[in-house]
Protein backbone atom coordinates (compact mmCIF):
# COMPACT_ATOMS: atom_id res chain seq x y z
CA UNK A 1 1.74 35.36 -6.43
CA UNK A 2 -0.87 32.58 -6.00
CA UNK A 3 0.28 28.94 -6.16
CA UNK A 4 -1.07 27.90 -9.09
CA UNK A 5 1.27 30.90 -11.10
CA UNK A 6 4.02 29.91 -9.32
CA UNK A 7 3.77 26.21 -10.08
CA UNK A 8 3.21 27.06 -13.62
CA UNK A 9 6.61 29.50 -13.66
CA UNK A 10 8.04 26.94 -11.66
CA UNK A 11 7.66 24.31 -14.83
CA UNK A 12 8.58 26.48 -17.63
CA UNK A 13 12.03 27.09 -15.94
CA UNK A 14 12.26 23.60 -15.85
CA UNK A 15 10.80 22.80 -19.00
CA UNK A 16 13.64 26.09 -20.48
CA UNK A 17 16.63 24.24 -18.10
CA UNK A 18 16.38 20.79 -19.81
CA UNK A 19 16.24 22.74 -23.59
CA UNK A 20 19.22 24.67 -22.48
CA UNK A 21 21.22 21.86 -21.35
CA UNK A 22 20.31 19.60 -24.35
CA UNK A 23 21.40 22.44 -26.37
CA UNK A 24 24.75 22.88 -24.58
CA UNK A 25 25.07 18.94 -25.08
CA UNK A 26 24.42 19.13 -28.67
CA UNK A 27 26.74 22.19 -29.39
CA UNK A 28 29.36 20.58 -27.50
CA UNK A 29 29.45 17.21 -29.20
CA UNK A 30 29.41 19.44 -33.04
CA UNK A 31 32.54 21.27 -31.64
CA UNK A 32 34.45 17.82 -30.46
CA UNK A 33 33.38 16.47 -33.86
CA UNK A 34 34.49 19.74 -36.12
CA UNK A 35 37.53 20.62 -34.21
CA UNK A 36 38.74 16.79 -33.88
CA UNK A 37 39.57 16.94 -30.69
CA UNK A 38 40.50 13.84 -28.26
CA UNK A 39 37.95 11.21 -29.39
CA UNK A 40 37.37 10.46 -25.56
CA UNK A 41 35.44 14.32 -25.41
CA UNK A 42 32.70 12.27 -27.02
CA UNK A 43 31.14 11.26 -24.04
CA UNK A 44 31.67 14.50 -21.97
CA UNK A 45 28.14 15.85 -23.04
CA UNK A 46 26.22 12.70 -23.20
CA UNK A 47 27.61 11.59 -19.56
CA UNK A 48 26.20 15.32 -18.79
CA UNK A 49 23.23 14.76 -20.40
CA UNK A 50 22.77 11.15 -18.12
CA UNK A 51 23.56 13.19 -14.86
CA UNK A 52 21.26 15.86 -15.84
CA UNK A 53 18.58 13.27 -16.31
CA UNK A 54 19.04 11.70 -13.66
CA UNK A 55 18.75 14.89 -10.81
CA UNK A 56 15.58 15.56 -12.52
CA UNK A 57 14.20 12.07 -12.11
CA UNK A 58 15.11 11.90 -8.62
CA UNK A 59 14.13 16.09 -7.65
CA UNK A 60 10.55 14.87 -9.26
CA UNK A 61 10.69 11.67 -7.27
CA UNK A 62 11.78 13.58 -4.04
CA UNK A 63 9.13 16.29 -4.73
CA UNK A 64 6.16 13.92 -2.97
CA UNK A 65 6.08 13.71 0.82
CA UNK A 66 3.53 12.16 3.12
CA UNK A 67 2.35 15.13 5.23
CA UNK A 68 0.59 12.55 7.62
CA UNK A 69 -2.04 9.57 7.78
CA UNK A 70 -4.83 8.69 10.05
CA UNK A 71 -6.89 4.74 10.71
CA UNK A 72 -9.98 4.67 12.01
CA UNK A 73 -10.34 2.79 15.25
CA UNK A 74 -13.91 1.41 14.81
CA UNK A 75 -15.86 1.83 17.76
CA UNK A 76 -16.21 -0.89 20.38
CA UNK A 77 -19.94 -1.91 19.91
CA UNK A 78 -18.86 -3.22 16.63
CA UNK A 79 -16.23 -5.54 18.23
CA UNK A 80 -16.68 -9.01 17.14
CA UNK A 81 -15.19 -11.63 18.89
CA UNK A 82 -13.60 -15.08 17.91
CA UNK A 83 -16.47 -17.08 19.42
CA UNK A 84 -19.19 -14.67 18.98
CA UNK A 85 -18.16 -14.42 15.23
CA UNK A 86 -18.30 -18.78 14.98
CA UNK A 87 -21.95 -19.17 17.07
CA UNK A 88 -22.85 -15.76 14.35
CA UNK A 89 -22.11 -18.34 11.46
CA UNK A 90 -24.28 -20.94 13.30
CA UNK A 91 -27.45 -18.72 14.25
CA UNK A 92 -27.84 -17.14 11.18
CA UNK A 93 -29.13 -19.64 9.15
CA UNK A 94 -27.48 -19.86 5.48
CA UNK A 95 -24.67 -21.97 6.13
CA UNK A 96 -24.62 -25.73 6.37
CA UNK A 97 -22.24 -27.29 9.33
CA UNK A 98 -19.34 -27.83 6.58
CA UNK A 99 -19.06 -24.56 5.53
CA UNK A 100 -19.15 -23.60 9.47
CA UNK A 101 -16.38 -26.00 10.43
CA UNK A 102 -14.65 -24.95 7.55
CA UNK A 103 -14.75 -21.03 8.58
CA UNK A 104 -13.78 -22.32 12.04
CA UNK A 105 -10.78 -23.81 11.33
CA UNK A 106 -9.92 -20.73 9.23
CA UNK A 107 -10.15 -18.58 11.38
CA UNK A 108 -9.04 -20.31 14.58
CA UNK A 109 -5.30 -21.09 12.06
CA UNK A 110 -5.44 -17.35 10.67
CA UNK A 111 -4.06 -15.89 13.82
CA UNK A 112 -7.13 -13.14 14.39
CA UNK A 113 -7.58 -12.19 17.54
CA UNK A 114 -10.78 -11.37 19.35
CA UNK A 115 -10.57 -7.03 18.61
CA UNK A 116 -12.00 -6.93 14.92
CA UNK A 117 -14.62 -5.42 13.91
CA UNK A 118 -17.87 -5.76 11.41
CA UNK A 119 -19.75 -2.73 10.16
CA UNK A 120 -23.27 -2.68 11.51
CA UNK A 121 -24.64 -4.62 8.86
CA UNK A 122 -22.96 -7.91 9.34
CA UNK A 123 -24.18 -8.18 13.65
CA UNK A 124 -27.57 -8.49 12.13
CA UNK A 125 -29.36 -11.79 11.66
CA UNK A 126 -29.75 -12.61 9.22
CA UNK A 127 -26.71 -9.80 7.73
CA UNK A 128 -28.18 -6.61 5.41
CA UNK A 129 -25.95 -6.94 2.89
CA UNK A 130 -28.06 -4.06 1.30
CA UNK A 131 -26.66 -0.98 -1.12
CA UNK A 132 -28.12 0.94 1.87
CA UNK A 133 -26.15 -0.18 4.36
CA UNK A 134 -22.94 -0.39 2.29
CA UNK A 135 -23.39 3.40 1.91
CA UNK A 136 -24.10 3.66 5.45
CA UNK A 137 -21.11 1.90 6.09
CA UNK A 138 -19.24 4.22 3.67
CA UNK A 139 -19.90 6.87 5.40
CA UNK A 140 -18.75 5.56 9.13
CA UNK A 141 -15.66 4.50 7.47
CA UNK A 142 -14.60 7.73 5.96
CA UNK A 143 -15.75 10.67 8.12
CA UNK A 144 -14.17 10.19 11.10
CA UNK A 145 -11.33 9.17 9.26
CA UNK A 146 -10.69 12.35 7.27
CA UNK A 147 -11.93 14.25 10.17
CA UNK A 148 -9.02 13.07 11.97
CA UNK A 149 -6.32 13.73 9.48
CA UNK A 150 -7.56 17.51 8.49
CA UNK A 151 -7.73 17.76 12.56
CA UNK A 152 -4.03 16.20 12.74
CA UNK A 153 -2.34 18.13 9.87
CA UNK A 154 -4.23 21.26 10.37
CA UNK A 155 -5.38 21.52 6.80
CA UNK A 156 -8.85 22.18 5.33
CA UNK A 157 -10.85 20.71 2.98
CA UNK A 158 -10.96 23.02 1.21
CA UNK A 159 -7.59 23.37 0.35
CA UNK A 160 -7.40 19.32 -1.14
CA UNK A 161 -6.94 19.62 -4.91
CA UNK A 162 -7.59 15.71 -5.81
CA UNK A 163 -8.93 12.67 -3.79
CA UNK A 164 -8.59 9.09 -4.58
CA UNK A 165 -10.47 6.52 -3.02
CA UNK A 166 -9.98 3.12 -3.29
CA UNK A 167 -12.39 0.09 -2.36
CA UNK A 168 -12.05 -2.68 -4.27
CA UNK A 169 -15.72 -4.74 -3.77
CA UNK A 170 -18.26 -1.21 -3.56
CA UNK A 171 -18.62 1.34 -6.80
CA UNK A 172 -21.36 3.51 -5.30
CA UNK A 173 -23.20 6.14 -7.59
CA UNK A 174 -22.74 8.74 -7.03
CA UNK A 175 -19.28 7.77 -6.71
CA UNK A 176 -17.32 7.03 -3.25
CA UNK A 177 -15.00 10.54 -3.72
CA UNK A 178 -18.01 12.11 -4.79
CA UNK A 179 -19.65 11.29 -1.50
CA UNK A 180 -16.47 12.53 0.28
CA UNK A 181 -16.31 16.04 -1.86
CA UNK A 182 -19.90 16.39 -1.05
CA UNK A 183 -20.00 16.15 2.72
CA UNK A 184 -16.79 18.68 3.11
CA UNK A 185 -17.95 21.20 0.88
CA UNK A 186 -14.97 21.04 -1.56
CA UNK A 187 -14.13 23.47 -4.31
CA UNK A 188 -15.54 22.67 -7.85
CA UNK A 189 -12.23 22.38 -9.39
CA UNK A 190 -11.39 19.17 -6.69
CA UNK A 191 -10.48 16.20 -9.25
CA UNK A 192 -11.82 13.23 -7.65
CA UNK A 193 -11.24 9.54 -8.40
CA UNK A 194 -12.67 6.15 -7.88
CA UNK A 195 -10.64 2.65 -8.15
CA UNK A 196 -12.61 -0.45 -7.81
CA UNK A 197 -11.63 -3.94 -8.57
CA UNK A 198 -8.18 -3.84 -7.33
CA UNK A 199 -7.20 -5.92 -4.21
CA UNK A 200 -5.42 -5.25 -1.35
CA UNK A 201 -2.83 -3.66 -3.94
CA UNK A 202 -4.62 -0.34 -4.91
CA UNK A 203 -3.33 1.66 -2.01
CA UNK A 204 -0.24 2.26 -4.44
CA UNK A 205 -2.09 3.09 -6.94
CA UNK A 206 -4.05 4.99 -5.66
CA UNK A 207 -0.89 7.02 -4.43
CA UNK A 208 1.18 7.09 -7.89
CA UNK A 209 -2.42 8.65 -8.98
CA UNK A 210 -2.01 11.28 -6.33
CA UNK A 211 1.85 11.46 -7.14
CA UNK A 212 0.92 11.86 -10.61
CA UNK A 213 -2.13 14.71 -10.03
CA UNK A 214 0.59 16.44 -7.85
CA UNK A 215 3.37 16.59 -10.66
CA UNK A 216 1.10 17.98 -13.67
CA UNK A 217 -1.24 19.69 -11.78
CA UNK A 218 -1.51 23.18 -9.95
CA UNK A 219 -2.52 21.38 -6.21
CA UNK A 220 -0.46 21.10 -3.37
CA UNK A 221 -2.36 18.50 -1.38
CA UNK A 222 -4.16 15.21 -2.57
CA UNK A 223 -5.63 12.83 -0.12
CA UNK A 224 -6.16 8.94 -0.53
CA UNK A 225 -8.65 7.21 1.15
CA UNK A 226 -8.10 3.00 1.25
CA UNK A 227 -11.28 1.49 2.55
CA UNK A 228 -12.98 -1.67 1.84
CA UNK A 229 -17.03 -2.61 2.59
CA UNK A 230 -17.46 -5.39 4.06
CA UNK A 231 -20.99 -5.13 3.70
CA UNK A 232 -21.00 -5.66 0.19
CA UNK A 233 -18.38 -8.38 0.63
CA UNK A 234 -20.22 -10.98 2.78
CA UNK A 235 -20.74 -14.24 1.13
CA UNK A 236 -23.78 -16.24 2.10
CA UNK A 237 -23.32 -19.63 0.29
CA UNK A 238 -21.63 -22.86 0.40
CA UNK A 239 -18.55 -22.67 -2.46
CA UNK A 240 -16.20 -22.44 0.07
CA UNK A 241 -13.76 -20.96 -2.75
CA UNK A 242 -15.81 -17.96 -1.47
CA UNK A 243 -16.12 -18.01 2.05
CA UNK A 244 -12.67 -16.88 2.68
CA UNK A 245 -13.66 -12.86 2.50
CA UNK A 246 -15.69 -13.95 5.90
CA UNK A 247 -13.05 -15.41 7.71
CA UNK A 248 -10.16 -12.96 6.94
CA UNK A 249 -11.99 -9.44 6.33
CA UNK A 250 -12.91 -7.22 8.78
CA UNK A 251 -13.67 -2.97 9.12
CA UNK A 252 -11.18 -0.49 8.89
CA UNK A 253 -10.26 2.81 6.79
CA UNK A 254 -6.96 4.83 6.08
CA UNK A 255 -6.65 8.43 4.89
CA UNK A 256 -3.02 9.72 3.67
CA UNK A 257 -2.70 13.38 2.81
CA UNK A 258 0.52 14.02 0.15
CA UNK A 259 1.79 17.22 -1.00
CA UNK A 260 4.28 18.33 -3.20
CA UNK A 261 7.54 20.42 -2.67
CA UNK A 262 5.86 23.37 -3.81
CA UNK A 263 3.88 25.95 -2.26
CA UNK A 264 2.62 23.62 0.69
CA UNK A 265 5.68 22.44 2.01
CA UNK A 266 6.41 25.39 4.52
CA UNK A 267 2.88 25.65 6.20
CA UNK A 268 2.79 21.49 6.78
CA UNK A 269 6.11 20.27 6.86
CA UNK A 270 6.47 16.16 5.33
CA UNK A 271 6.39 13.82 7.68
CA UNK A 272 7.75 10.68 4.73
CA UNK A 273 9.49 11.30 1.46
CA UNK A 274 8.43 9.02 -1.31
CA UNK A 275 11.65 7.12 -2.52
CA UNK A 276 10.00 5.05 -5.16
CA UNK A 277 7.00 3.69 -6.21
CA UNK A 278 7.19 0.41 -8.44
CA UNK A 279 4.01 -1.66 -10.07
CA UNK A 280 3.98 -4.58 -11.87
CA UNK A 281 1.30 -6.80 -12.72
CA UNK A 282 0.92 -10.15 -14.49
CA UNK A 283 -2.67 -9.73 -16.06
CA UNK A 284 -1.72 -11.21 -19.10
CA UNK A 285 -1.36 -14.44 -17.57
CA UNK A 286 -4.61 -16.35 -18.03
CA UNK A 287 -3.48 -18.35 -14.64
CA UNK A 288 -2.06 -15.48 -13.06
CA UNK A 289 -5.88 -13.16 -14.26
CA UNK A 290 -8.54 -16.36 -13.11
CA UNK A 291 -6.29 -16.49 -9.70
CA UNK A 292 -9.29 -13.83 -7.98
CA UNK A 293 -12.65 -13.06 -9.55
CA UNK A 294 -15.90 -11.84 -8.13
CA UNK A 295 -18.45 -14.20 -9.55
CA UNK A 296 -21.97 -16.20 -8.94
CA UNK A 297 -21.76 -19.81 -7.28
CA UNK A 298 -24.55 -22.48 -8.48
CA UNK A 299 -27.36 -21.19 -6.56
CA UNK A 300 -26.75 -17.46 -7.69
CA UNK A 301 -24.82 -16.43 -4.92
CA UNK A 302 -22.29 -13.75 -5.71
CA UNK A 303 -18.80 -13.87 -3.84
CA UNK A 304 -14.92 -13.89 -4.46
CA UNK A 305 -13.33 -16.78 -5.50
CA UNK A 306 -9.47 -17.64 -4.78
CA UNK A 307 -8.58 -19.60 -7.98
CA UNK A 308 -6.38 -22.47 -7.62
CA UNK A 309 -2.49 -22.17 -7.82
CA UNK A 310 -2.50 -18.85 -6.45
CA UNK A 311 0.36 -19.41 -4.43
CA UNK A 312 2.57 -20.48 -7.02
CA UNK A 313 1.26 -17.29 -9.27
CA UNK A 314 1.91 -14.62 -6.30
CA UNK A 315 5.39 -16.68 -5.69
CA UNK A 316 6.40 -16.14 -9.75
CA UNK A 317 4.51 -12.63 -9.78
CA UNK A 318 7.07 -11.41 -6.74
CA UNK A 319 9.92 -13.08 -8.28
CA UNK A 320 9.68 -10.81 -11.53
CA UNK A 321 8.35 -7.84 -9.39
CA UNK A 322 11.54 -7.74 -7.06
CA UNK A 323 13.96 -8.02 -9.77
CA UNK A 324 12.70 -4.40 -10.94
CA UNK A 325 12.66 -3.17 -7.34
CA UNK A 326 16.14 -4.76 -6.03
CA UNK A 327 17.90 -2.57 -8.93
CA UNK A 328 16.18 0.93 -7.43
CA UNK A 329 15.89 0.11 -3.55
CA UNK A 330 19.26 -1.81 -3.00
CA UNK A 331 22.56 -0.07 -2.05
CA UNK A 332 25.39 -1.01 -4.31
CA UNK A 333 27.39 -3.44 -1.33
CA UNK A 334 23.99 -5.37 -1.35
CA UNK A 335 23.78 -5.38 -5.09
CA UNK A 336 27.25 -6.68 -5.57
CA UNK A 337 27.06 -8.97 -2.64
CA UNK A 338 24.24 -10.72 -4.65
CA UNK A 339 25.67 -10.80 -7.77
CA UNK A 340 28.81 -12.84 -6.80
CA UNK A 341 26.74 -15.37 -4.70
CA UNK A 342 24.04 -15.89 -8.02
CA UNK A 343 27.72 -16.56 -10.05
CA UNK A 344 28.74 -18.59 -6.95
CA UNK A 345 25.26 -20.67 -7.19
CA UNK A 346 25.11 -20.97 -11.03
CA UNK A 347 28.28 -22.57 -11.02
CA UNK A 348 27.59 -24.84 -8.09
CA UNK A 349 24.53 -25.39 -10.10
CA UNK A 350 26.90 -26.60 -13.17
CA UNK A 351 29.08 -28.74 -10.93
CA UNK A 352 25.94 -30.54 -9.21
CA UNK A 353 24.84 -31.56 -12.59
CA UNK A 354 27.87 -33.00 -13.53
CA UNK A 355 28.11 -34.78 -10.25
CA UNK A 356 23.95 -35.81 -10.41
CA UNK A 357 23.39 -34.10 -6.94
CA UNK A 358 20.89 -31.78 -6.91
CA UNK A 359 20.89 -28.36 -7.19
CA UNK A 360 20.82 -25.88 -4.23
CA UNK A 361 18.31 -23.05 -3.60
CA UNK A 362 18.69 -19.64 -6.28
CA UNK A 363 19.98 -17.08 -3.47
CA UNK A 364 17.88 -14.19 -2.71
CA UNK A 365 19.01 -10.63 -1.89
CA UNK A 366 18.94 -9.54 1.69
CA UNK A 367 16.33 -6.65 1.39
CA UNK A 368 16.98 -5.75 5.31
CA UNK A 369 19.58 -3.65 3.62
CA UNK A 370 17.46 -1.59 2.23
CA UNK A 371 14.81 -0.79 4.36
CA UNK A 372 14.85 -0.67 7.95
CA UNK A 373 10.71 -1.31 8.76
CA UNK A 374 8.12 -3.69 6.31
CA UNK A 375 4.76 -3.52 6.03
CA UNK A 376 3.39 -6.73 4.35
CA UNK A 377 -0.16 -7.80 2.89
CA UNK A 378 -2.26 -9.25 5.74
CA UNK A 379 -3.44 -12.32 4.52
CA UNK A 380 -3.36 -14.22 7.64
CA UNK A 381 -0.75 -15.61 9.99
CA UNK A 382 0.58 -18.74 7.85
CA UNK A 383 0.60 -16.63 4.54
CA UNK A 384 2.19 -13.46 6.53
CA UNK A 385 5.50 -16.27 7.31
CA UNK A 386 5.16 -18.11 4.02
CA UNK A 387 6.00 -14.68 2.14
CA UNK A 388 8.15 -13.00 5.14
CA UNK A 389 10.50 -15.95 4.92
CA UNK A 390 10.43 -16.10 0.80
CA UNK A 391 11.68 -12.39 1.37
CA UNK A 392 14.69 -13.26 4.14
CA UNK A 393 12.47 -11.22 6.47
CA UNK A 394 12.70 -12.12 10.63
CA UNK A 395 10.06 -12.45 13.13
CA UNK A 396 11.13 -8.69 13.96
CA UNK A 397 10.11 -8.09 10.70
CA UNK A 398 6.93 -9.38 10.17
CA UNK A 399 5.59 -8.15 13.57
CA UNK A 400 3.93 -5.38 12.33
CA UNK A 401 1.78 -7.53 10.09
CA UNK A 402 0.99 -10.63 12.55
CA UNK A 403 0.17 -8.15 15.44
CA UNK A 404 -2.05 -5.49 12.67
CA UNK A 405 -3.81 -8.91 11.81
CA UNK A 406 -4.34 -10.34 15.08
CA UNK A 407 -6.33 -6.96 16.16
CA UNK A 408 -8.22 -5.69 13.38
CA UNK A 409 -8.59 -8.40 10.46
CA UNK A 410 -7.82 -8.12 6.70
CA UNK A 411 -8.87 -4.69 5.99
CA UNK A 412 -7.39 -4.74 1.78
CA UNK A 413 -4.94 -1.91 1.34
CA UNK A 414 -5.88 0.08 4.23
CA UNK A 415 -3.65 -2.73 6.08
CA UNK A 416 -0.46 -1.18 4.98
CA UNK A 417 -1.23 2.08 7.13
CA UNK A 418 -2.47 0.39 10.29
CA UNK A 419 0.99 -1.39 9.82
CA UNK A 420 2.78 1.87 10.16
CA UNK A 421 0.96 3.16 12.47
CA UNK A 422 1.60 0.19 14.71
CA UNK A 423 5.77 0.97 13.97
CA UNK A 424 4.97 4.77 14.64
CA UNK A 425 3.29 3.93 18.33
CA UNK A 426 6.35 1.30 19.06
CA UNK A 427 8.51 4.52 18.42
CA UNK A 428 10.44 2.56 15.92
CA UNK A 429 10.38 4.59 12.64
CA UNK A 430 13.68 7.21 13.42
CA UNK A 431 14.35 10.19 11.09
CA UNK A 432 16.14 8.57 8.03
CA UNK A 433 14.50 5.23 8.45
CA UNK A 434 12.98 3.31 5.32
CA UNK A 435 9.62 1.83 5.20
CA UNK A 436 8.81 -0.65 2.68
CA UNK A 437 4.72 -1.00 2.48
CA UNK A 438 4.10 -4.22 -0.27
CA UNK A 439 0.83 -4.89 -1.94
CA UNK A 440 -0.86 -7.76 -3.95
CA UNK A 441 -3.84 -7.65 -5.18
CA UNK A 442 -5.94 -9.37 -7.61
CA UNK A 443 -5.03 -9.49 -11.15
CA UNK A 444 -2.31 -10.40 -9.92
CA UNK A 445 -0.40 -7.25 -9.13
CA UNK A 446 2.02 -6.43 -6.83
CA UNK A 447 2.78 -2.83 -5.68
CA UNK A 448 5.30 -1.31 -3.65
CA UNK A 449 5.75 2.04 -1.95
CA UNK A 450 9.42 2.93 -0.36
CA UNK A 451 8.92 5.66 2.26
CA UNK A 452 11.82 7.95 4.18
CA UNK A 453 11.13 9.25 7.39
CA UNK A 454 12.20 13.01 7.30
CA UNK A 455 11.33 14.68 10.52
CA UNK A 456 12.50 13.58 13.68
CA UNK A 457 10.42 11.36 16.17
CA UNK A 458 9.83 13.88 18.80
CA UNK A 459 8.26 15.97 16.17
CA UNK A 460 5.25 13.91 16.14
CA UNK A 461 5.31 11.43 18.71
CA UNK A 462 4.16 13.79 21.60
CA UNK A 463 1.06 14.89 22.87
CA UNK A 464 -1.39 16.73 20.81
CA UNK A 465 -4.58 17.80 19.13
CA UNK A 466 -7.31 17.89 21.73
CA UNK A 467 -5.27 16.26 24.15
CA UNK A 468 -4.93 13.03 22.46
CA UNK A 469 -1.67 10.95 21.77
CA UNK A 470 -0.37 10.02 18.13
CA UNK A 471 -0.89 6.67 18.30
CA UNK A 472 -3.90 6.35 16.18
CA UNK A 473 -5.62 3.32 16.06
CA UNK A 474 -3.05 1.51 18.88
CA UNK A 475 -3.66 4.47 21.60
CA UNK A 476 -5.15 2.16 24.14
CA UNK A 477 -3.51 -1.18 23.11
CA UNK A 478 0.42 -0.78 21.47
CA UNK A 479 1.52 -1.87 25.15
CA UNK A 480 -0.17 -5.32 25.07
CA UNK A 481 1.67 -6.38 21.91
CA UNK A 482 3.59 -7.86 20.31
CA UNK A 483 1.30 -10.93 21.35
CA UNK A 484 2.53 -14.50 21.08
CA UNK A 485 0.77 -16.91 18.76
CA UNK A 486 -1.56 -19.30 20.78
């Protein structure tokens, strides 16, 4: 029996499971109410009818795993250095010296280190920011990825049912998955998607797309491919509202093949399960919409502008964002810890008014009880504390994202997996570990993904394809970090 039959028997008994049990429910609670039995049998079928509900929402949650994930390590002629990158700004000619010292002291307070990388384009002067080169760029970013991560998990093209690419600044036509299902050869029946306009947050959505394609759909693998082109990216005027893209952004690619429980599972075992995915998004906010937009400066210049107040819309945007994720990633000591100390604040908030002293800080849940490893948008050093601190988070914590940062840039969602990878060549991530990867992106949205590690370490943390080691993107420089800040 192929896959796609059994997927589709698979569902009907499902679909036939939930009828019968609603039945059962329904019958029972006509029988309490006919026979006048104990008025406490009432809830017998409906709390079966919760339970039931529930080990179907979390068997369909549980029924994505991560099979495995590969970052490209750019290669080194594209290496661009602190002070190359400064005396670049000066040579080529469309900057003024305030927008120059402004980049400088950017960068030089961002934490980057001197291992990023621009695409070809950018080392030029003047830069081709051309729809050539972005495609150009396109296709150095993905190949090698995905050629890696068919190479790693031992799967073939051929057998991908959907791929979702997301790059927030580039919408090529022929489309970016297009370009992708074109240059493996894949079936005609691949679905393939395209997200644009997104931020640094669309590498969760481009996964509950995948998660979704996988539920409702005969496929058992889907692969998502977070990129961003810097090429198109590059701002070459004075607002200096825009020039931030130049200073923080850098080259880089991720590529995460998922699967579902079914039919795929035994040939490529998972290496994470998904425990939750959770989205929210303030675009109804006029503030919280204007706070990023791609637009044209006086002269006709096109770039990205960082509205003003940001901070304060990301700060209320996470507020309302981890009040729906405490209640589905926090175990119940946590949960009740926090309750009792936001009673024990409100009414020290009462007493303080009554006294005039001011009030203390709201208390925030400790969220190192729910996830042992976090993976955090990489914004730059000062905004990488500002946010690990608003969470409770360590410097232990936050390493992955400072160290990510300081050698390869901002590189949007893709970030998140170079993050992991840099916990996966510490040999950090043990079987049963959390991962909590967090997004924001423009709009404003924030996204989370909640990973479990389900294999052990030594399944994957040995020697390899072709002779390689599995530590991606960090193979010839985990054992220089963590570095210290200069």
């Amino acid at each position: 029996m192929d896959i796609a039959h059994r997927d589709h028997l698979v569902a009907a008994a499902h679909g036939l499971l939930g009828a019968a049990v609603l039945l059962v429910c329904v019958v029972a609670e006509l029988l309490v109410f006919a026979l006048r039995w104990d008025v406490g049998l009432y809830l017998v079928p409906v709390f079966a009818m919760m339970l039931c509900y529930r080990f179907r929402r979390r068997a369909a949650a549980s029924a994505v795993g991560l099979v495995d994930f590969s970052c490209l390590k750019p290669p080194r002629r594209l290496r661009i250095p602190v002070a190359a990158l400064l005396e670049h700004y000066k040579l080529i000619g469309c900057f003024d010296d305030g927008s120059v010292e402004f980049m400088t002291k950017v960068i030089e307070a961002s934490g980057m280190g001197n291992e990023t990388y621009f695409p070809p384009s950018l080392h030029y002067i003047p830069p081709a920011a051309t729809h050539a080169e972005a495609i150009h760029e396109a296709h150095m970013l993905f190949f090698p990825t995905l050629d890696d991560l068919f190479a790693k998990t031992s799967v073939s093209p051929s057998a991908v049912g959907a791929i979702v690419v997301n790059c927030s600044g580039f919408c090529a036509t022929p489309s970016l998955s297009a370009i992708i299902a074109s240059h493996y050869g894949m079936p005609s029946d691949v679905k393939t998607f395209n997200l644009s306009g997104m931020g640094c947050a669309a590498g969760a959505i481009g996964m509950d797309v995948a998660r979704s394609l996988l539920r409702t759909h005969a496929m058992s693998y889907a692969v998502v491919v977070s990129a961003e082109i810097v090429t198109i990216g590059w701002y070459s005027g004075k607002d200096q509202s825009k020039l931030l893209l130049n200073c923080y952004f850098r080259t880089g690619c991720s590529a995460a093949l998922v699967t579902n429980s079914r039919g795929a599972a035994a040939s490529s075992p998972v290496k994470y399960r998904l425990v939750s995915l959770t989205r929210t998004n303030q675009t109804a906010n006029d503030r919280s919409y204007r706070s990023g937009y791609r637009d044209e400066d006086e002269e006709g210049i096109t770039g990205f502008t960082l509205g003003q107040g940001v901070g304060r819309m990301v700060s209320e945007l996470l507020r309302a964002h981890l009040v729906t994720l405490s209640l589905s990633i926090l175990p119940w000591r946590e949960k009740l810890r926090y309750t009792a100390a936001l009673l024990l604040s409100a009414r020290r908030r009462r007493l303080d008014k009554l006294s005039a002293n001011s009030g203390g800080a709201v208390p925030m849940p400790d969220f190192r009880a729910a996830a042992e490893h976090f993976c955090l948008p990489s914004s730059g050093r000062p905004m990488i504390w500002r946010l690990g601190q608003g969470l409770g988070l360590g410097e232990k914590e936050m390493e992955a994202a400072l160290m990510t940062f300081h050698r390869f840039g901002n590189q949007s969602a893709a970030s998140l997996w170079y993050q992991l990878a840099y916990l996966e060549a510490k040999g950090r991530v043990r079987q049963g570990d959390t991962v909590w990867q967090l997004g924001i992106g423009s709009g404003l949205k924030a996204n989370s993904l909640i990973w479990e590690r389900v294999v052990a370490v030594d399944d994957h943390s040995a020697a390899d394809h072709n002779g390689l080691t599995t530590l991606g993107p960090w193979m010839e420089c985990i054992h220089e970090y963590p570095v210290t800040a200069s």
